[in-house]
Protein backbone atom coordinates (compact mmCIF):
# COMPACT_ATOMS: atom_id res chain seq x y z
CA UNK A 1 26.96 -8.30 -14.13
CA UNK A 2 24.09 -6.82 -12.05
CA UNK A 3 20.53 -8.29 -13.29
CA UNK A 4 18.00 -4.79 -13.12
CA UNK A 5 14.57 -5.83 -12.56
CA UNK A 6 11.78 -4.90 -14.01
CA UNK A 7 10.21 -1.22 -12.22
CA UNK A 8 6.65 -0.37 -11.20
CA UNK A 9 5.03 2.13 -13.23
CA UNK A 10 5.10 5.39 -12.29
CA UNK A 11 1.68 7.09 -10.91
CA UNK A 12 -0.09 10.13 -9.98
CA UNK A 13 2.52 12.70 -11.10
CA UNK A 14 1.81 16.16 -12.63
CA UNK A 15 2.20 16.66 -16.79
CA UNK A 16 5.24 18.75 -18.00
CA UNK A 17 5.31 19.96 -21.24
CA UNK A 18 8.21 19.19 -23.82
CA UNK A 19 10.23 21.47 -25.39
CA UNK A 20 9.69 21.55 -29.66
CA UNK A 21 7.28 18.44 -29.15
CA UNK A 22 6.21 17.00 -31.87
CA UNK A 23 5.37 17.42 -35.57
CA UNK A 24 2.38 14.43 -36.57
CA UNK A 25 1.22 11.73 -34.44
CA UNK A 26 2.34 12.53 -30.98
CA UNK A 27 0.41 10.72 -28.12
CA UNK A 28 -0.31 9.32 -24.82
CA UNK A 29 -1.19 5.97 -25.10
CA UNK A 30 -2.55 3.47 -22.24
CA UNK A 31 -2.67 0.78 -24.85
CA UNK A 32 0.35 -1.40 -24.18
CA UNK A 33 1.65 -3.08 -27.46
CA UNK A 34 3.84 -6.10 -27.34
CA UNK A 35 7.52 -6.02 -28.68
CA UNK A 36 8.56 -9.79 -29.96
CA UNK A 37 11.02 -9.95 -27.49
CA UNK A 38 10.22 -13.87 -27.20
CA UNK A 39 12.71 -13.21 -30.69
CA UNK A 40 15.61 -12.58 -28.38
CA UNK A 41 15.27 -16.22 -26.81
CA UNK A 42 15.21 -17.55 -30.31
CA UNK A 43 18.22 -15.29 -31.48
CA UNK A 44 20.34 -16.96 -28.64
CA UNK A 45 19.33 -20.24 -29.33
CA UNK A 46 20.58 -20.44 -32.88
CA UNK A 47 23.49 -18.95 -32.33
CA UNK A 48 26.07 -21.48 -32.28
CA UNK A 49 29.12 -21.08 -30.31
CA UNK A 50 31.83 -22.99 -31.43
CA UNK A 51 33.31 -25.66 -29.82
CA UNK A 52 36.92 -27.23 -29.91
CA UNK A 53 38.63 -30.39 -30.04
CA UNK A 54 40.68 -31.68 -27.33
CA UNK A 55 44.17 -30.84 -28.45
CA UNK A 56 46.62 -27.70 -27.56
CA UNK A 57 49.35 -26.40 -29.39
CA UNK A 58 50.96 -24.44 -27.42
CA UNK A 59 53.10 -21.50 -28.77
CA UNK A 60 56.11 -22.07 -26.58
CA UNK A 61 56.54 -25.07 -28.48
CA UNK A 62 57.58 -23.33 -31.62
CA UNK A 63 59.86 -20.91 -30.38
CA UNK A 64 57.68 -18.03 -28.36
CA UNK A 65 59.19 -16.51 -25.32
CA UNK A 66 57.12 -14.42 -22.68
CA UNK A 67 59.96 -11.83 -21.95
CA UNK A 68 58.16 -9.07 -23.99
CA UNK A 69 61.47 -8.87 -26.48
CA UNK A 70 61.53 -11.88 -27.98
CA UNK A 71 59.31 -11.65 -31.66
CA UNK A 72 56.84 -14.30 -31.63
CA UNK A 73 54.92 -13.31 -34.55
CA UNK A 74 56.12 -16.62 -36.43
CA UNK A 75 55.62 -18.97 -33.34
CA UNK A 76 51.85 -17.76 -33.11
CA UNK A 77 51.52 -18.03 -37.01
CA UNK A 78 53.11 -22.32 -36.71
CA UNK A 79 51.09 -22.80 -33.65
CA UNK A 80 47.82 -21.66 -35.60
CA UNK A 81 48.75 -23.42 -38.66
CA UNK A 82 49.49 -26.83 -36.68
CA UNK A 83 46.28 -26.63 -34.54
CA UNK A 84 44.34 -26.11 -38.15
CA UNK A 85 45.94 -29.07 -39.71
CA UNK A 86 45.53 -31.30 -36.75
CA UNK A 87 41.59 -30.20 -37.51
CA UNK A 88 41.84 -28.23 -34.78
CA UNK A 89 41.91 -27.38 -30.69
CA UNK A 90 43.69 -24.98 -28.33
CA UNK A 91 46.92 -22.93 -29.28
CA UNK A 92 47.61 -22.26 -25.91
CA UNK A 93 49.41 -18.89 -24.48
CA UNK A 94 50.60 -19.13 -21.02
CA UNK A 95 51.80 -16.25 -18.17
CA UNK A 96 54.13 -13.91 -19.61
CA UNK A 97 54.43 -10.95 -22.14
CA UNK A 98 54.34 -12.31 -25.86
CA UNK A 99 55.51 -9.81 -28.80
CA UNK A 100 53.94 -10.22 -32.04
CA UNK A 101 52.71 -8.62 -34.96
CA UNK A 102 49.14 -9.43 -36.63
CA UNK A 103 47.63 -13.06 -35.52
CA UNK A 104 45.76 -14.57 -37.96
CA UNK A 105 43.46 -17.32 -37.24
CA UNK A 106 42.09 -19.86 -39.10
CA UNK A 107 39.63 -22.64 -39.09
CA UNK A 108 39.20 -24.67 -35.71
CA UNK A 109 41.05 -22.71 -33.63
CA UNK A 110 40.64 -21.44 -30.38
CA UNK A 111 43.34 -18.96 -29.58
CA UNK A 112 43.69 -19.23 -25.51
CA UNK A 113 45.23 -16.81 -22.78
CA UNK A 114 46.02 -18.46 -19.89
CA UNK A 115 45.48 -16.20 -16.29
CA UNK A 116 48.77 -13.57 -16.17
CA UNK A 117 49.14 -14.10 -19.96
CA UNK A 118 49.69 -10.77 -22.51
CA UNK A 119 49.74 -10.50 -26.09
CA UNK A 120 51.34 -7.36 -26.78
CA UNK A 121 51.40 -5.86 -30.57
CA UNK A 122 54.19 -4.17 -32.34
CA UNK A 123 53.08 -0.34 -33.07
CA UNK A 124 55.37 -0.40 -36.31
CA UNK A 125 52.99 0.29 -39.24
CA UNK A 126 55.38 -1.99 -41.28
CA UNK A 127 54.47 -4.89 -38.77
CA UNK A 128 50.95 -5.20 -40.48
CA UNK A 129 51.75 -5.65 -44.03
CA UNK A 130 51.32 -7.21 -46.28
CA UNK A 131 47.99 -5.85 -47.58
CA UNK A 132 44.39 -7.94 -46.28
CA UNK A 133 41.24 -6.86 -47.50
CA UNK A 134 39.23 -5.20 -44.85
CA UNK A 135 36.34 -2.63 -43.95
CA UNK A 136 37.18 0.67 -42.33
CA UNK A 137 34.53 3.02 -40.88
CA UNK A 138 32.33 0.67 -43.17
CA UNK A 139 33.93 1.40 -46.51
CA UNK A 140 35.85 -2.24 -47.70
CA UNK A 141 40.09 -1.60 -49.17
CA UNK A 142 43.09 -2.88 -48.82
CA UNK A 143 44.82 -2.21 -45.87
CA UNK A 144 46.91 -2.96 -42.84
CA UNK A 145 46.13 -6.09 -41.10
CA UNK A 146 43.81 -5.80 -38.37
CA UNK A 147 45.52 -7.08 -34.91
CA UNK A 148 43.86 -10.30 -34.85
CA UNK A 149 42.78 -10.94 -38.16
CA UNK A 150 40.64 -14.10 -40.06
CA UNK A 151 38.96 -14.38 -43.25
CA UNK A 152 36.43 -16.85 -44.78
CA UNK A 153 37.01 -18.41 -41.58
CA UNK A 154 34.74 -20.83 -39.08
CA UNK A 155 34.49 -21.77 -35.85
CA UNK A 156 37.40 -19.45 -34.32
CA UNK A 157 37.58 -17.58 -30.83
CA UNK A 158 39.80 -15.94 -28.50
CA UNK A 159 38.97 -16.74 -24.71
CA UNK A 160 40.43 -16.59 -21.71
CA UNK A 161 41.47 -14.90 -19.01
CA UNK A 162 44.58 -12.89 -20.26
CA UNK A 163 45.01 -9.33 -22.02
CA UNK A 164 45.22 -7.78 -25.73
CA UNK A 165 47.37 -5.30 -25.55
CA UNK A 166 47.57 -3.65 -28.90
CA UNK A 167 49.61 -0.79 -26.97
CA UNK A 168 48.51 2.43 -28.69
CA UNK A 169 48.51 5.95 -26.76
CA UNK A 170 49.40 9.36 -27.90
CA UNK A 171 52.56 9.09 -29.22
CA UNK A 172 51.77 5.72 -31.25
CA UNK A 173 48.81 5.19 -33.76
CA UNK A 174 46.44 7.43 -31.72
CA UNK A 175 48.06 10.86 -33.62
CA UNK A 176 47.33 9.44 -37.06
CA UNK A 177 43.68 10.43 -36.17
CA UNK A 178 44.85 14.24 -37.29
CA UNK A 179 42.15 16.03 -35.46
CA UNK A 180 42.81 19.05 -32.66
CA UNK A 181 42.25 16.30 -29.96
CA UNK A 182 44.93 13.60 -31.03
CA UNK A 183 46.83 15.21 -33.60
CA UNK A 184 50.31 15.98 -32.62
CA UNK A 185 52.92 18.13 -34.61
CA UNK A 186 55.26 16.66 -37.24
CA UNK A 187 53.00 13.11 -37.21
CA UNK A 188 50.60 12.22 -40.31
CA UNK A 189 47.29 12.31 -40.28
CA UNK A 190 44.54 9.89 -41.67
CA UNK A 191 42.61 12.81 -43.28
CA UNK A 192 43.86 13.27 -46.85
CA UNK A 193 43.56 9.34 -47.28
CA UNK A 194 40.18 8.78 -45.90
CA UNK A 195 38.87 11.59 -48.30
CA UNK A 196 40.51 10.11 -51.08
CA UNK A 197 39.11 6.39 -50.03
CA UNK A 198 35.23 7.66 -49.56
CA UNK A 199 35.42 9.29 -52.79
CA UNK A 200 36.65 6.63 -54.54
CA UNK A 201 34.03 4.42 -53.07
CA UNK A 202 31.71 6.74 -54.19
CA UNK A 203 32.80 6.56 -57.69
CA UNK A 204 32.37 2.73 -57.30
CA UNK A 205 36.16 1.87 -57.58
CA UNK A 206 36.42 -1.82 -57.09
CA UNK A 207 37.28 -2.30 -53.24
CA UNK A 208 40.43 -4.42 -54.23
CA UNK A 209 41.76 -1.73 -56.31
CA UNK A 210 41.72 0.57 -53.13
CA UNK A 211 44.92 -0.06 -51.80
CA UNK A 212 45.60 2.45 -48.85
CA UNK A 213 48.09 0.88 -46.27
CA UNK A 214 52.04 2.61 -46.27
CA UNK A 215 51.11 6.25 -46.49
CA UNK A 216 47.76 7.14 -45.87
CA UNK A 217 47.34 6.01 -42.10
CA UNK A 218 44.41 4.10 -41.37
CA UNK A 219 44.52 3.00 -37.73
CA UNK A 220 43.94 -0.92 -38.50
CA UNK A 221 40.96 -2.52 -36.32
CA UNK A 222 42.22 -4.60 -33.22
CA UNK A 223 39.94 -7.87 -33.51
CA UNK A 224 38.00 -8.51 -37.28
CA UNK A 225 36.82 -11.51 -38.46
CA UNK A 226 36.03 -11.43 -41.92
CA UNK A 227 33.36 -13.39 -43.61
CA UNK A 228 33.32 -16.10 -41.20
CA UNK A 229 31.16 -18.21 -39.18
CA UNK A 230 31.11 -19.36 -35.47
CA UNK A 231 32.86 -16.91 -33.43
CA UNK A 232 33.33 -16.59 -29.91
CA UNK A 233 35.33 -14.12 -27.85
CA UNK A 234 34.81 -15.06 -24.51
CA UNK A 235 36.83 -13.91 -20.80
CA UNK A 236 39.73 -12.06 -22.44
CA UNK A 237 40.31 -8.18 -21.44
CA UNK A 238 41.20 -5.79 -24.50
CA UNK A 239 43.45 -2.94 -24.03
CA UNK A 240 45.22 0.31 -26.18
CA UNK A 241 43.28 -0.26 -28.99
CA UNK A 242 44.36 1.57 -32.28
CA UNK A 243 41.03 1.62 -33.57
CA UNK A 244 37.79 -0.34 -33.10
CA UNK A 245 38.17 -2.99 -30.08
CA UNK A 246 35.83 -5.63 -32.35
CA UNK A 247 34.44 -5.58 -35.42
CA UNK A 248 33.13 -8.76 -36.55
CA UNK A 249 32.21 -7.85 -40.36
CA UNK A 250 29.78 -10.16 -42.58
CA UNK A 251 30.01 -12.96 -40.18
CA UNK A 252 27.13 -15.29 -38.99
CA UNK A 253 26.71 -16.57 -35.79
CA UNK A 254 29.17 -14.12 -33.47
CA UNK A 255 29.19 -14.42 -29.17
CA UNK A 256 30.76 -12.02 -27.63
CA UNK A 257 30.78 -12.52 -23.53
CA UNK A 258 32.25 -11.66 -20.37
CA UNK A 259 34.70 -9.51 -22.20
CA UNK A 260 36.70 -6.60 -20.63
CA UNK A 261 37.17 -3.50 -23.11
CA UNK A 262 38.93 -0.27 -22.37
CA UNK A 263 40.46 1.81 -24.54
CA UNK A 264 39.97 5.38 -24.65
CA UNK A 265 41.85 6.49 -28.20
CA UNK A 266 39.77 8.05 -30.71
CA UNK A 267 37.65 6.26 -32.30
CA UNK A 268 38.08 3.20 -29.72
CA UNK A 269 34.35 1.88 -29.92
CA UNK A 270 34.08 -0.98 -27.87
CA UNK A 271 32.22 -4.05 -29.86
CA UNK A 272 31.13 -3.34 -33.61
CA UNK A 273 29.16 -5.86 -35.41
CA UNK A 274 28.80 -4.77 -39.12
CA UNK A 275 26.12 -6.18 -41.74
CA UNK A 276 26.45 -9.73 -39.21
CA UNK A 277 23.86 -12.12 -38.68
CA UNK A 278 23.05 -13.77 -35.16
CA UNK A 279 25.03 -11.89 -32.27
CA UNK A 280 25.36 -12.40 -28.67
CA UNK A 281 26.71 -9.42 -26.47
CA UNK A 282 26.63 -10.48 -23.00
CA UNK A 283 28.17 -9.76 -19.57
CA UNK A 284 30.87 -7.07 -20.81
CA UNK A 285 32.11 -4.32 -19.71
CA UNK A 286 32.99 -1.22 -21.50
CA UNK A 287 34.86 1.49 -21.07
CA UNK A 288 35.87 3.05 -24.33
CA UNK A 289 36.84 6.44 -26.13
CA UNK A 290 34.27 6.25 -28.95
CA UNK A 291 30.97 4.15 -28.97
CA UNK A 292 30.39 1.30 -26.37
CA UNK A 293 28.72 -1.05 -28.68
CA UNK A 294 27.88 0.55 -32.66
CA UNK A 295 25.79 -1.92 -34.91
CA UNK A 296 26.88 -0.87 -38.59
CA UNK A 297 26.40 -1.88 -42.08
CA UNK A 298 28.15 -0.53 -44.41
CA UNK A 299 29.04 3.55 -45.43
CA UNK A 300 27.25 5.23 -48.11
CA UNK A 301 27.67 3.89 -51.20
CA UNK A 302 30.28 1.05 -50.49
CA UNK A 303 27.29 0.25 -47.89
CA UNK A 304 24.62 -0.16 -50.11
CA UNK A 305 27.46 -1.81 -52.82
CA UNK A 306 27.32 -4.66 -50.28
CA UNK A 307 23.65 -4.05 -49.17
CA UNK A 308 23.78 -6.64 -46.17
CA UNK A 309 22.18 -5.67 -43.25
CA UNK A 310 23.25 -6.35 -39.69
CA UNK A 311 20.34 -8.39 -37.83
CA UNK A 312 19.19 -10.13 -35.16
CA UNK A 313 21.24 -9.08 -32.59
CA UNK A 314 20.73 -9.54 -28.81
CA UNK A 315 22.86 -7.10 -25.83
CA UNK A 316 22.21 -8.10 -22.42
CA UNK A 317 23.65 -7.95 -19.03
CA UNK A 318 26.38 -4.97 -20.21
CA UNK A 319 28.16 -2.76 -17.75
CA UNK A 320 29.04 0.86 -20.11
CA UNK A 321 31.04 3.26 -18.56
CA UNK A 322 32.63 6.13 -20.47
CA UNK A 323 31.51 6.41 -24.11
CA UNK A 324 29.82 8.52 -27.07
CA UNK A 325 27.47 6.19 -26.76
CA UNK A 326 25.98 3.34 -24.36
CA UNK A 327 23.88 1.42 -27.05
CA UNK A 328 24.23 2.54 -30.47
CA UNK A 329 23.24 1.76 -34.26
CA UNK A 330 24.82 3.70 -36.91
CA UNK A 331 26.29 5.80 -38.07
CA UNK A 332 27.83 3.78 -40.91
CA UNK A 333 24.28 1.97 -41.59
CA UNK A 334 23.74 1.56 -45.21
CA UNK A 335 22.68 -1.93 -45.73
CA UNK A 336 20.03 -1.33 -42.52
CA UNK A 337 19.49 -3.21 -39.30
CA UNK A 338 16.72 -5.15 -37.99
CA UNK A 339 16.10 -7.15 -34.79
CA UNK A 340 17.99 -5.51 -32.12
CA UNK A 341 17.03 -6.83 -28.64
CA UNK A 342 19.04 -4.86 -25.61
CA UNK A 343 18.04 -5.47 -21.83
CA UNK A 344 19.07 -5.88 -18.39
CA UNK A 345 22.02 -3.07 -19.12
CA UNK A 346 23.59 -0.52 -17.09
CA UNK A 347 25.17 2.92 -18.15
CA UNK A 348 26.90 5.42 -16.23
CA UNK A 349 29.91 7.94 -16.40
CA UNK A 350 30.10 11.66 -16.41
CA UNK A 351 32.14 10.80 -19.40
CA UNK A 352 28.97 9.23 -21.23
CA UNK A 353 27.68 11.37 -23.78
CA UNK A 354 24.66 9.12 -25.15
CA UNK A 355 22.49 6.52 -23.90
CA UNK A 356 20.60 4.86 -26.74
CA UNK A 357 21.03 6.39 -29.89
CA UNK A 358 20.43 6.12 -33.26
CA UNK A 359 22.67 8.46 -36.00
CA UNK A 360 22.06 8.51 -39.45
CA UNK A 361 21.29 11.08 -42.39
CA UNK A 362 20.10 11.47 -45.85
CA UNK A 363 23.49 10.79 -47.42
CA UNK A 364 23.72 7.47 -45.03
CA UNK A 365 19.99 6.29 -45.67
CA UNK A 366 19.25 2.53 -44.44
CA UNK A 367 16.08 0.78 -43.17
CA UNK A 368 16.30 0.47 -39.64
CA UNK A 369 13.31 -1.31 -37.93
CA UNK A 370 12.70 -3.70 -34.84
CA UNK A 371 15.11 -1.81 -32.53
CA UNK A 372 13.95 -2.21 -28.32
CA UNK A 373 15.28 -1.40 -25.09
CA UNK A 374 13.99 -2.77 -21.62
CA UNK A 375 14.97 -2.81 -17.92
CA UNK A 376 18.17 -0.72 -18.33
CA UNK A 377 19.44 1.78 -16.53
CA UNK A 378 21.29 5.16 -17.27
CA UNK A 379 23.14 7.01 -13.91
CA UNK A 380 24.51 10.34 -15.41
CA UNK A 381 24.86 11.08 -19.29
CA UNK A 382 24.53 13.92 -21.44
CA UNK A 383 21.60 13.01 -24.27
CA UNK A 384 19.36 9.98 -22.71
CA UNK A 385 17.26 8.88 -26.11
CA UNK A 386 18.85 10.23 -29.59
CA UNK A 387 17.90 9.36 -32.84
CA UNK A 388 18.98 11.89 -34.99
CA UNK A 389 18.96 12.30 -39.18
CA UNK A 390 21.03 15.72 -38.99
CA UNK A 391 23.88 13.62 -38.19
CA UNK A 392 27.55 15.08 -39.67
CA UNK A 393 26.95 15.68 -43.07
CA UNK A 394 23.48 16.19 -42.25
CA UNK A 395 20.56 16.44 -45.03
CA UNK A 396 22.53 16.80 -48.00
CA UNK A 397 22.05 13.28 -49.79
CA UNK A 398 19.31 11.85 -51.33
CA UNK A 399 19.02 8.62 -49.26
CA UNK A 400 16.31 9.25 -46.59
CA UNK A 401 16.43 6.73 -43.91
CA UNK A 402 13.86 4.68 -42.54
CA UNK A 403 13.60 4.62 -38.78
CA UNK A 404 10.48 2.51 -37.47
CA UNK A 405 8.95 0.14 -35.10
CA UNK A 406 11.86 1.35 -32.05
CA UNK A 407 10.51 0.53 -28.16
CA UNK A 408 11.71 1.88 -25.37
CA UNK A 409 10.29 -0.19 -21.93
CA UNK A 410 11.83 0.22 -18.26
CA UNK A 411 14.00 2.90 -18.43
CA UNK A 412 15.04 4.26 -15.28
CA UNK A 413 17.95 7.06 -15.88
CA UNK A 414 19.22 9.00 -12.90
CA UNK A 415 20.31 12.02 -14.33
CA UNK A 416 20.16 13.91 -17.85
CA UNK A 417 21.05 17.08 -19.28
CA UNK A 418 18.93 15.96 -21.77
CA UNK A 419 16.41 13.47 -22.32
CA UNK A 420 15.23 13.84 -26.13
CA UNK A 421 17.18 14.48 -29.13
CA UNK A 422 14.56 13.11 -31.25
CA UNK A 423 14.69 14.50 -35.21
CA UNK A 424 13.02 12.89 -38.23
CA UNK A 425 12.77 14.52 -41.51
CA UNK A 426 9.41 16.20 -42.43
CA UNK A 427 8.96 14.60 -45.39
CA UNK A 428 10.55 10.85 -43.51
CA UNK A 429 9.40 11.10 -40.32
CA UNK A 430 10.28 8.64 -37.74
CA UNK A 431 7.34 5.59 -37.16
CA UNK A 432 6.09 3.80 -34.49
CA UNK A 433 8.24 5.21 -31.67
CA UNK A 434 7.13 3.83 -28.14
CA UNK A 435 8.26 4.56 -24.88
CA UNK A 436 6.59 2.92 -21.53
CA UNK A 437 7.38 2.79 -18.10
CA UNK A 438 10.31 5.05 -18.37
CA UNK A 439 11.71 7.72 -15.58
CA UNK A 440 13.96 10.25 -15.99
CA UNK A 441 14.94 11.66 -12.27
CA UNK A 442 16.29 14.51 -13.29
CA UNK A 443 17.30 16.43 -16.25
CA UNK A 444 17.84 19.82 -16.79
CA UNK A 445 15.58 20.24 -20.00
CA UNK A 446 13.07 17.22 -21.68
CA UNK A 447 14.92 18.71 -25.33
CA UNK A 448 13.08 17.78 -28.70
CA UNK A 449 10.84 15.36 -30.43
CA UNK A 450 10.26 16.59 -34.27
CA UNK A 451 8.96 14.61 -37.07
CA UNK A 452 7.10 10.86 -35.21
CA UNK A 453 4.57 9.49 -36.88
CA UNK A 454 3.04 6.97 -33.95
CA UNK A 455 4.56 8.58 -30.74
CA UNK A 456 3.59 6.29 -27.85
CA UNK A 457 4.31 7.86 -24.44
CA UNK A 458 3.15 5.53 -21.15
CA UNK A 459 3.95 6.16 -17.80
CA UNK A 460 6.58 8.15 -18.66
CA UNK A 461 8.22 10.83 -16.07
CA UNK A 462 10.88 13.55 -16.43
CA UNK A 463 11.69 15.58 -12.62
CA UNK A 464 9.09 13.70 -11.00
CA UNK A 465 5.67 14.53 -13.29
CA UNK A 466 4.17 12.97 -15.73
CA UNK A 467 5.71 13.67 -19.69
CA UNK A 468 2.88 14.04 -21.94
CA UNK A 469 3.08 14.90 -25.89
């Protein structure tokens, strides 16, 4: 992936005014502050990546075929189980087209695609029983196994150089999502269970109690470790996703690099990490339906039920193509977020909606803090910079979040409808937002900042003059 250097700042431009600018603390500041970004170093350096023993299991050994017909579902789940016994290695998948339903992996195992090598997933529902438990749009149930599944797992990965195929598209999982988009006439739609699952997580219903597989269509995640420690997904290429490409969940110590993702189903965000500690995005490339990369924590009540925050996370060297959103935290952000470091990436697609954005809301709430950007570039996107607190359901809860200490350094974006979507709450206004050294070529309006207590704006340009608040 392309390394952007650091830019020169900007100089002797004319001011232009902004658009709904700024209720308390707005300012130009030539006082340069320091993020901790010597953090990020440290992030990466205790993040282990696993590593293997020298044995492979390879799954043509207990019965798999590569012809794409032949059900290999039990020759993946013997291969795993014999690597993990052994104490652990390789389970090896060679050229070919492998059939299977849902992998699970277990400790000590590295499962690895050879080049020209496919795992391709069964779209039958009945494929991904029984029941695991698992978290969906950040509310935990039982449900359909995700793809690739592990729980209470460590040191696990998937690497390689071959393709997850999970082989959804309009006609399979995709319609479940109900909506005008992907709905399609005569199929069932995820709506009447996902109301029924958010209430009952509301009403504090124990999460293994929520059973919500057969019959109320929840698209199952494609890769989720569960509770588990040491994981790397490394080289392998991610396609058709039913649902979110990864979503490592509670898990400590997660590397996610040179990874290909493209999906573009509803809902297909590319790399999730929810309430996980110690993550490593690097070198990937996205091109997804929903979300490039969404840090989460947890929805609402079932969120602050768990109350684990997602921290210390570092995104570097990313390629984002088509998206809601380039770099994202929320919107399921309940148990907060702290420590994000992302640099050095690159955004562009007229199918982009969002650079770097933050979503949450009063009925959402969390405390997120420590959240900076530098040396990344945006070509063409809708909304540059969004942190928003009217997100869906808006303010109608009584959870006000806490957005603070966010920097934004080296931003060079080439074009923007917008370049501000910026709305606190009155009475929880946004703190200690910074901006420096950032240059927005063009844009067809600057938009709105409302409700920033400690707006820093330095060297900061929008059509070629200076942006002052």
């Amino acid at each position: 992936m392309p390394h952007i250097s650091r830019r020169n700042a900007l100089k002797g431009l004319a001011a232009l005014p902004l658009a709904g600018c700024a209720a308390g603390g707005g300012k130009t500041s030539t006082t340069t502050q320091t993020a901790p970004w010597h953090l990020a170093d440290q992030i990466v350096g205790k993040t282990t990546i696993p590593t293997f023993a020298d044995r492979n299991f390879s799954i043509i050994d207990y019965g798999a075929k590569g012809d794409d017909k032949t059900d290999c579902t039990q020759a993946f789940a013997q291969a795993i189980e014999a690597c993990n016994a052994a104490g652990g290695g390789r389970v090896l998948v060679p050229a070919g087209t492998f059939l299977t339903g849902p992998i699970h992996l277990k400790s000590h195992v590295n499962l690895h695609l050879e080049k020209d090598a496919v795992i391709a997933f069964y779209t039958d529902p009945k494929r991904f029983l029984p029941e695991v438990f698992t978290r969906w749009e950040g509310v935990e149930f039982m449900g359909y196994s995700p793809l690739i599944y592990a729980y209470g797992q460590e040191n696990i990965a998937v690497t390689g150089r071959g393709v997850l195929d999970g082989r959804a598209n309009p006609t399979t999982w995709w319609p479940w999502k109900g909506n005008e988009e992907w709905g399609v006439e005569g199929y069932p739609s995820q709506k009447e269970g996902r109301d029924k699952l958010f209430a009952e997580a509301e009403a504090g219903v124990p999460p293994e109690d929520r059973h919500y597989s057969e019959g109320y269509y929840f698209r199952p995640p494609f890769v989720q470790p569960y509770r588990c420690q040491n994981v790397l997904i490394e080289g392998i290429k991610i396609i058709n996703a039913p649902f979110w490409l990864l979503n490592p969940v509670l898990c400590e110590n997660v590397t996610v690099q040179g990874v290909t993702l493209e999906s573009l189903g509803p809902n297909s965000d590319g790399c999730d990490p929810e309430s996980c500690k110690n993550v490593v995005i690097e070198n990937c490339y996205f091109d997804t339906g929903d979300d490039c990369i969404a840090i989460k924590s947890g929805r609402n009540n079932d969120g602050r039920r768990v109350n684990t925050p997602t921290e210390n996370v570092v995104i570097r060297n990313c390629q984002m193509r088509a998206g809601h959103g380039g770099v994202v935290i929320g919107s399921e952000i309940s148990g907060g977020v702290r420590y994000v470091f992302a640099e050095n990436n690159t955004m562009s697609s007229p199918d982009l909606e969002r650079g770097f954005r933050i979503k949450t809301n009063s009925v959402r709430g969390g405390l997120l803090e420590h959240l900076y950007m530098r040396n990344c570039t945006i070509g063409t996107v809708k909304d540059a910079i969004v942190i928003n607190f009217h997100y869906e359901e808006g303010d109608a809860g009584d959870f006000d979040p806490t957005v603070r200490h966010v920097e934004v350094r080296n931003l060079i974006c080439d074009q923007a409808h917008q370049v501000f979507k910026v709305r606190g709450f009155d009475r929880a206004p946004i703190s200690d937002l910074r901006f420096y050294n950032c240059e927005f070529k063009k844009a067809d309006e600057p938009g709105v900042i409302e409700n920033v207590e400690g707006l820093v704006t330095h060297q900061v340009s929008i059509n070629g003059k200076p942006f002052l608040t």
